[in-house]
Structure formats: structure tokens, C-alpha cells
PDB file of N, CA and C in Angstrom:
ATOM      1  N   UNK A   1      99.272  43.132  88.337  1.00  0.00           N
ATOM      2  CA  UNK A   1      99.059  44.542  88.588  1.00  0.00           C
ATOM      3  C   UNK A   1      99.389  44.838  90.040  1.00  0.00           C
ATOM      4  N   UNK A   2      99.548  46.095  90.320  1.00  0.00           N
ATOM      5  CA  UNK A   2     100.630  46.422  91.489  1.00  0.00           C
ATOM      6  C   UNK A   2      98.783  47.279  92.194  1.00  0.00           C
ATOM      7  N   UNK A   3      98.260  47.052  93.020  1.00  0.00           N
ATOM      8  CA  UNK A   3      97.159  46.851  93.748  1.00  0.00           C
ATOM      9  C   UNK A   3      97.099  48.452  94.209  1.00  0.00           C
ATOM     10  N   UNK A   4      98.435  49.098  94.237  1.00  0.00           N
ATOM     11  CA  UNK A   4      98.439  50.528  94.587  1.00  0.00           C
ATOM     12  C   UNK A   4      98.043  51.101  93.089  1.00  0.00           C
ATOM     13  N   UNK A   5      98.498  50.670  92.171  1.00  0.00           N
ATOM     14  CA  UNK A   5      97.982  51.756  90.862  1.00  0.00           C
ATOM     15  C   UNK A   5      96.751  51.765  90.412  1.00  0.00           C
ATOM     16  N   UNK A   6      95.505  50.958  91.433  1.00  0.00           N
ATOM     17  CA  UNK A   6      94.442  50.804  91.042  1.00  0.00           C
ATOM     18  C   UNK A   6      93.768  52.681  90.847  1.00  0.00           C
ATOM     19  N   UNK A   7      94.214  52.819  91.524  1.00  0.00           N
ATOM     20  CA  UNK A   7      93.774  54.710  91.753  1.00  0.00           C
ATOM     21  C   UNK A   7      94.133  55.157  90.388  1.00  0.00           C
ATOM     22  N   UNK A   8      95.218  54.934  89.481  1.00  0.00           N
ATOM     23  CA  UNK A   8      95.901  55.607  88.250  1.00  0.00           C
ATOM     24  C   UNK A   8      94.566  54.861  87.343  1.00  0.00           C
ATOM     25  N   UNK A   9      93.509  54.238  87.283  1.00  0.00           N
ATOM     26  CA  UNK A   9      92.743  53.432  86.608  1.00  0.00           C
ATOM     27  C   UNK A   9      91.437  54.357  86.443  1.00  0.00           C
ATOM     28  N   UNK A  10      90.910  54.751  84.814  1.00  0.00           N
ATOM     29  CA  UNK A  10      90.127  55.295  84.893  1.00  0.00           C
ATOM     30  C   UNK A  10      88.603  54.256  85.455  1.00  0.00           C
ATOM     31  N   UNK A  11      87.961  55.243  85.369  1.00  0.00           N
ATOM     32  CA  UNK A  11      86.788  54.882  86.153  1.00  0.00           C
ATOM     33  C   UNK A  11      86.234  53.769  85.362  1.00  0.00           C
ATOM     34  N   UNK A  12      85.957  53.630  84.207  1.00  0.00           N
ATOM     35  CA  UNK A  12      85.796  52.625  83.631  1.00  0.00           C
ATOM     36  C   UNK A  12      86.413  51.350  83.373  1.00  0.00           C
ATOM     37  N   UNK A  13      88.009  51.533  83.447  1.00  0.00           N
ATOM     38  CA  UNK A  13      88.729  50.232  83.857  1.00  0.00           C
ATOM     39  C   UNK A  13      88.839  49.719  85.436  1.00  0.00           C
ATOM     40  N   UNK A  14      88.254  50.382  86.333  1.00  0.00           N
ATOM     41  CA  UNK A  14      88.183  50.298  87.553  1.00  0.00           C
ATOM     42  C   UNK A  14      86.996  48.843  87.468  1.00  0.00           C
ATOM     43  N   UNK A  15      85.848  49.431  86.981  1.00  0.00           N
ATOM     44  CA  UNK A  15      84.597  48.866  86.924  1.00  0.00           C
ATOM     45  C   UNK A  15      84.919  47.550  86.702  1.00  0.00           C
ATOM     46  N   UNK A  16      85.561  47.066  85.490  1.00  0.00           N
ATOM     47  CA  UNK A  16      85.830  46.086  84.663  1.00  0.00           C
ATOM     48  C   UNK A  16      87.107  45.272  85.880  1.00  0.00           C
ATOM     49  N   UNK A  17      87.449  46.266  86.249  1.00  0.00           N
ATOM     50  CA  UNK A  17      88.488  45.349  87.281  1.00  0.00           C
ATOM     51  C   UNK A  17      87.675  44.659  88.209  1.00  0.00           C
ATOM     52  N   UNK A  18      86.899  45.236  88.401  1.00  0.00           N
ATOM     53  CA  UNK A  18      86.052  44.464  90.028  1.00  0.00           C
ATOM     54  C   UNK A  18      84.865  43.926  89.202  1.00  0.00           C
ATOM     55  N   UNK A  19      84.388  43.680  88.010  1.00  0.00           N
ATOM     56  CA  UNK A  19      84.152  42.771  87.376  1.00  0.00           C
ATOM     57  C   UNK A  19      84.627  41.481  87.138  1.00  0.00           C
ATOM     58  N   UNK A  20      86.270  41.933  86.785  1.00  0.00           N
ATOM     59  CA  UNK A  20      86.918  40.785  86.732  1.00  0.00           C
ATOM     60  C   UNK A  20      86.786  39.981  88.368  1.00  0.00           C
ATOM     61  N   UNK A  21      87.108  40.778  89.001  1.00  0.00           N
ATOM     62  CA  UNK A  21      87.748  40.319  90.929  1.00  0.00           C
ATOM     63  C   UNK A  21      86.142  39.429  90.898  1.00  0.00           C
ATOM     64  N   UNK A  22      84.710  40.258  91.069  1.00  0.00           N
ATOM     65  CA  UNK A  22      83.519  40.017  91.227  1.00  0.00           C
ATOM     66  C   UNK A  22      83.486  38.316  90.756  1.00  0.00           C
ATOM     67  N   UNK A  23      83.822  38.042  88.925  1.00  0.00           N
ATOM     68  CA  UNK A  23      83.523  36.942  88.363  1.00  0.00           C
ATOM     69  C   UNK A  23      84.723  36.115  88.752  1.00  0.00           C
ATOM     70  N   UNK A  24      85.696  35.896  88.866  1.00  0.00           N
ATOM     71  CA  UNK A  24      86.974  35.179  90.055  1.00  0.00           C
ATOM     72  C   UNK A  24      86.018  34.426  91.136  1.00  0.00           C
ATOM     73  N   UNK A  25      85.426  35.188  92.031  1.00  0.00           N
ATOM     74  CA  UNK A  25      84.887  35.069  93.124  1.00  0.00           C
ATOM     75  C   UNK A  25      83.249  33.719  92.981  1.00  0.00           C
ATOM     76  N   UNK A  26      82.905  34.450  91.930  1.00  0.00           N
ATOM     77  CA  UNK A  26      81.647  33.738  91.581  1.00  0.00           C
ATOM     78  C   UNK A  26      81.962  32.832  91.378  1.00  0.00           C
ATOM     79  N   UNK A  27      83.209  32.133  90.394  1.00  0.00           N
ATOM     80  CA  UNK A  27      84.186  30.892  89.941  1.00  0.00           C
ATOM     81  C   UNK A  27      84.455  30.043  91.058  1.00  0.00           C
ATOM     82  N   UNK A  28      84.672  30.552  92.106  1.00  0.00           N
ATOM     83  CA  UNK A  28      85.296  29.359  92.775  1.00  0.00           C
ATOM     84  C   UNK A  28      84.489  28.399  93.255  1.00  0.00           C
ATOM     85  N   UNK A  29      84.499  27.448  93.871  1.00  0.00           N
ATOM     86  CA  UNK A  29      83.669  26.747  94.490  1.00  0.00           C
ATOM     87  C   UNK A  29      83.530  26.593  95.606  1.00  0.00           C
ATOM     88  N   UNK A  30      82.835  27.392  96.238  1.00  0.00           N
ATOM     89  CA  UNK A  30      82.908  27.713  98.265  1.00  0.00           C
ATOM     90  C   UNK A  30      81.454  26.341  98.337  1.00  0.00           C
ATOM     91  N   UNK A  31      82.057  25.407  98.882  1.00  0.00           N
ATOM     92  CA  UNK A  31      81.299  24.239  99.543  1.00  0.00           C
ATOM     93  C   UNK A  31      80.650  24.732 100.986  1.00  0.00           C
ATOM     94  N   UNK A  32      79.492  24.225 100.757  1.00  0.00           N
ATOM     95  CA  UNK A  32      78.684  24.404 101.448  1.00  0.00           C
ATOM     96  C   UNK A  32      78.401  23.064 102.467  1.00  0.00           C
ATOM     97  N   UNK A  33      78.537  23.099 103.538  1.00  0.00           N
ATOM     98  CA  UNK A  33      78.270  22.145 104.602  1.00  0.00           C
ATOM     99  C   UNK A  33      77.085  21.576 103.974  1.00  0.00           C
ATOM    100  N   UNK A  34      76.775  20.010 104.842  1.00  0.00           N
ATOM    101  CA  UNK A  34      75.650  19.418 104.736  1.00  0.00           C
ATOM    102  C   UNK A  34      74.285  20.227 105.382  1.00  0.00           C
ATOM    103  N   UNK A  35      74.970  20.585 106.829  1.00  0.00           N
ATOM    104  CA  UNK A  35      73.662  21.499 107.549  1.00  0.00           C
ATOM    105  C   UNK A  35      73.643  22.386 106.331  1.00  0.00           C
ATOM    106  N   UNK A  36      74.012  23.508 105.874  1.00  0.00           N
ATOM    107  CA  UNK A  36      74.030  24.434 104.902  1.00  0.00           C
ATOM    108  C   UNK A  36      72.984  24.125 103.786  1.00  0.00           C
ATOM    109  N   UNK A  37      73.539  22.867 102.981  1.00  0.00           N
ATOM    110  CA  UNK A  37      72.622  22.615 101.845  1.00  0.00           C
ATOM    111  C   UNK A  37      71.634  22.296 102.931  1.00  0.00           C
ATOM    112  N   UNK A  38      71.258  21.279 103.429  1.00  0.00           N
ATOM    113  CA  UNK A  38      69.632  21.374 104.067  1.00  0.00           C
ATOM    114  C   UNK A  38      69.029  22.244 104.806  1.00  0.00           C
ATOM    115  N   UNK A  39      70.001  23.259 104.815  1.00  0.00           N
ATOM    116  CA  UNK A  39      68.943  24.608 105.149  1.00  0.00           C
ATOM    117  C   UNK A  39      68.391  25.399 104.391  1.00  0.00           C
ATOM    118  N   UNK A  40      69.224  25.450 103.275  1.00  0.00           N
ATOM    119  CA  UNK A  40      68.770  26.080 101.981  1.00  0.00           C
ATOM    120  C   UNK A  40      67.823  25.116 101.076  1.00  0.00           C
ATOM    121  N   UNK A  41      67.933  24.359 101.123  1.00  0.00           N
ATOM    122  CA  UNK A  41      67.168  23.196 100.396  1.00  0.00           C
ATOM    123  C   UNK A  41      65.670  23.166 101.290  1.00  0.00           C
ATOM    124  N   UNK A  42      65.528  23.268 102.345  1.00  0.00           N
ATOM    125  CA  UNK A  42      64.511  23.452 103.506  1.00  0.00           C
ATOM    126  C   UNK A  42      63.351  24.463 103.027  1.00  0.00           C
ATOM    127  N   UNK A  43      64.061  25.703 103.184  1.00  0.00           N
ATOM    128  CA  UNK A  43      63.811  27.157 102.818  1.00  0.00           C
ATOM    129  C   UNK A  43      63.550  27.055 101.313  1.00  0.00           C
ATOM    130  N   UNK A  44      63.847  26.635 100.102  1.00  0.00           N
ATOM    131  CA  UNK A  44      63.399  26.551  99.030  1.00  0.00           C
ATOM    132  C   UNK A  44      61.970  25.997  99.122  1.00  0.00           C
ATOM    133  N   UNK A  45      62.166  24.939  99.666  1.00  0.00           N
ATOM    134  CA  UNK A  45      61.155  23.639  99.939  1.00  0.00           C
ATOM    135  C   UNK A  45      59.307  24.723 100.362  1.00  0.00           C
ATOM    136  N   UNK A  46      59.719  25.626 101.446  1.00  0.00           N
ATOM    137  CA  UNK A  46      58.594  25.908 101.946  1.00  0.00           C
ATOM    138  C   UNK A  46      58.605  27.051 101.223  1.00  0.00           C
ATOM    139  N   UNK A  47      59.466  27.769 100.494  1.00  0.00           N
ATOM    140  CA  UNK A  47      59.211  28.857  99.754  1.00  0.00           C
ATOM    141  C   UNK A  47      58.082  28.527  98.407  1.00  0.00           C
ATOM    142  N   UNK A  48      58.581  27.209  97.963  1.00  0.00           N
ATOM    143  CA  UNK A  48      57.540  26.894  96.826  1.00  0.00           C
ATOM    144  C   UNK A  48      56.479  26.499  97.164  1.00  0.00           C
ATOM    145  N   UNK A  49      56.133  26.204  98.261  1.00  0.00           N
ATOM    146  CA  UNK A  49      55.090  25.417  98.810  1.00  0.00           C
ATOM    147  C   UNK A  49      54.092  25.998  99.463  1.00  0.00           C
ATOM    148  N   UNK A  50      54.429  27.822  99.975  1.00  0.00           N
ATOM    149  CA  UNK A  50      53.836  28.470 100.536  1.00  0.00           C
ATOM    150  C   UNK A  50      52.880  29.083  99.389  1.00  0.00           C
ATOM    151  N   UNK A  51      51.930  29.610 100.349  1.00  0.00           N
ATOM    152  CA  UNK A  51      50.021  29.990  99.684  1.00  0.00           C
ATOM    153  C   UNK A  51      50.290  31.422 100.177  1.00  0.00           C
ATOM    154  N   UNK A  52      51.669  31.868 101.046  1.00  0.00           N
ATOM    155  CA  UNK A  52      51.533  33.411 101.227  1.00  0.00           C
ATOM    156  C   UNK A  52      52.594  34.161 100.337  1.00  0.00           C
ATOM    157  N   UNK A  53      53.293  33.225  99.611  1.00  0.00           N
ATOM    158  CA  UNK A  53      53.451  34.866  98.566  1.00  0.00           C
ATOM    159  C   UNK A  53      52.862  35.826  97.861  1.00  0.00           C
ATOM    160  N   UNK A  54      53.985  36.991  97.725  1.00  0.00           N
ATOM    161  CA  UNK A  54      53.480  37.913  97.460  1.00  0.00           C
ATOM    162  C   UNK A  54      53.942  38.466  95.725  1.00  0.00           C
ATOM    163  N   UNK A  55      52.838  38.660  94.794  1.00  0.00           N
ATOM    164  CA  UNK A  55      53.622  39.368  93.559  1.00  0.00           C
ATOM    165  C   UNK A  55      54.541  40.698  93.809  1.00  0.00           C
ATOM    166  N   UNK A  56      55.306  40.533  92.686  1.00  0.00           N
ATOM    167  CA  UNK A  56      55.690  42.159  92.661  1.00  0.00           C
ATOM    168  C   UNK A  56      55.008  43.317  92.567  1.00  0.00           C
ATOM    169  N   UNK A  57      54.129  42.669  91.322  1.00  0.00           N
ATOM    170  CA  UNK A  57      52.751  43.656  91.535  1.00  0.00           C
ATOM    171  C   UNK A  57      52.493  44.541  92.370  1.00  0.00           C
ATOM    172  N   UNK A  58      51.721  43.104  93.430  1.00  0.00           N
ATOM    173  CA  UNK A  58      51.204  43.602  94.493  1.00  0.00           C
ATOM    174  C   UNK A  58      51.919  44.337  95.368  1.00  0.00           C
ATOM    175  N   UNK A  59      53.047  44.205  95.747  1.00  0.00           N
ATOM    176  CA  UNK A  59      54.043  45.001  96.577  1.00  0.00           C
ATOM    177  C   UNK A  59      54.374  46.182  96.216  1.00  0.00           C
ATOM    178  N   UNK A  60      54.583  46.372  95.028  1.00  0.00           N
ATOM    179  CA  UNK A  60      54.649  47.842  94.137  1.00  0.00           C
ATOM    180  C   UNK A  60      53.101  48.334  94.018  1.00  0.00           C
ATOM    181  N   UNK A  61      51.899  48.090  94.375  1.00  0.00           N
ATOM    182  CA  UNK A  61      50.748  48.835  94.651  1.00  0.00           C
ATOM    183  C   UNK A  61      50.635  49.004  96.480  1.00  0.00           C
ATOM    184  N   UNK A  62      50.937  48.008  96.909  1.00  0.00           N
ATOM    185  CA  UNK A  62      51.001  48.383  98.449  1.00  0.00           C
ATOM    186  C   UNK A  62      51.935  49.739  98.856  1.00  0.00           C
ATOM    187  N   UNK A  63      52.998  49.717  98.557  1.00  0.00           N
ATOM    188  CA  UNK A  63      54.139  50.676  98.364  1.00  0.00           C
ATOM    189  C   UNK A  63      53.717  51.816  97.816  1.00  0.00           C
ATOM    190  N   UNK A  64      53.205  52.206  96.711  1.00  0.00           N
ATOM    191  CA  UNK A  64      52.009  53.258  96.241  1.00  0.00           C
ATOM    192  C   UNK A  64      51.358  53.413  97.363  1.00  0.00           C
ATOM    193  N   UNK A  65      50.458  52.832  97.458  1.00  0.00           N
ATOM    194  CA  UNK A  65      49.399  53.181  98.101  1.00  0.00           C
ATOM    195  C   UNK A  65      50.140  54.111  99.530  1.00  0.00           C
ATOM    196  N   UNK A  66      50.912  53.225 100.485  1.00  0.00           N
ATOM    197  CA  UNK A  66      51.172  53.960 101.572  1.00  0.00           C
ATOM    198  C   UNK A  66      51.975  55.315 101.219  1.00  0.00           C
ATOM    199  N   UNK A  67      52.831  55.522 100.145  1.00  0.00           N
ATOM    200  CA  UNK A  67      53.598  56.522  99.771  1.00  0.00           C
ATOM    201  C   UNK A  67      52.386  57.438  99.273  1.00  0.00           C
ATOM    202  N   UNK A  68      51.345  57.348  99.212  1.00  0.00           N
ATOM    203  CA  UNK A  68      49.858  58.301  98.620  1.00  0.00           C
ATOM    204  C   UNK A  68      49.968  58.742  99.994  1.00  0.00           C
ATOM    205  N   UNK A  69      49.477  58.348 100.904  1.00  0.00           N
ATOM    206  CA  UNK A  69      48.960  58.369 102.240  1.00  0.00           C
ATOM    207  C   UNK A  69      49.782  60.002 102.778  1.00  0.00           C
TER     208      UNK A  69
END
């Protein structure tokens, strides 16, 4: 496809195009450094491990509440 006739594309084949481009993108395999994975692997680590999360719940009543206010 010629990248200028994207404009001649109704709105709904537009969507599906950058669907397609979107899932391309998701496909590839972008490697991640070693620092990388053990930073993310780190950050998982204390994410499961932490005693301060928060529900959705709770965040959607906090959020209420101040939007009452």
C-alpha cells in the first residue's frame, strides 16, 4: 500500500490498519538488556511482595470521595 492513500481509507479500515501496524509491532522481538530484565524482574519482585497496595476498589472510593468534596 502506497502510505499516501492512507487518507482515501475509511475510518474503519484505517482502524484495522493500525491494528494490523499495532500487532506487527507487538510480534517482533525487541530484546531487552540484562540491566533491563533485572530491573523489571526487581520491580515485579517488590511489587508482589509489597503490604502497600492498593485495590481498585479502594481507589475508585477515594476518587469519589474527593470528587464529593
Amino acid at each position: 500500500m502506497d502510505l499516501q492513500n492512507y487518507r482515501d481509507l475509511s475510518t474503519s479500515e484505517k482502524v484495522l490498519l493500525v491494528e494490523e501496524i499495532w500487532d506487527s509491532i507487538a510480534e517482533d522481538k525487541m530484546a531487552l538488556t540484562k540491566q533491563q530484565k533485572e530491573l523489571l524482574d526487581d520491580r515485579l519482585k517488590t511489587y508482589r511482595t509489597s503490604s502497600k497496595r492498593t485495590t481498585w476498589e479502594t481507589i475508585k472510593k477515594n476518587v469519589r470521595a474527593k470528587k464529593a468534596k
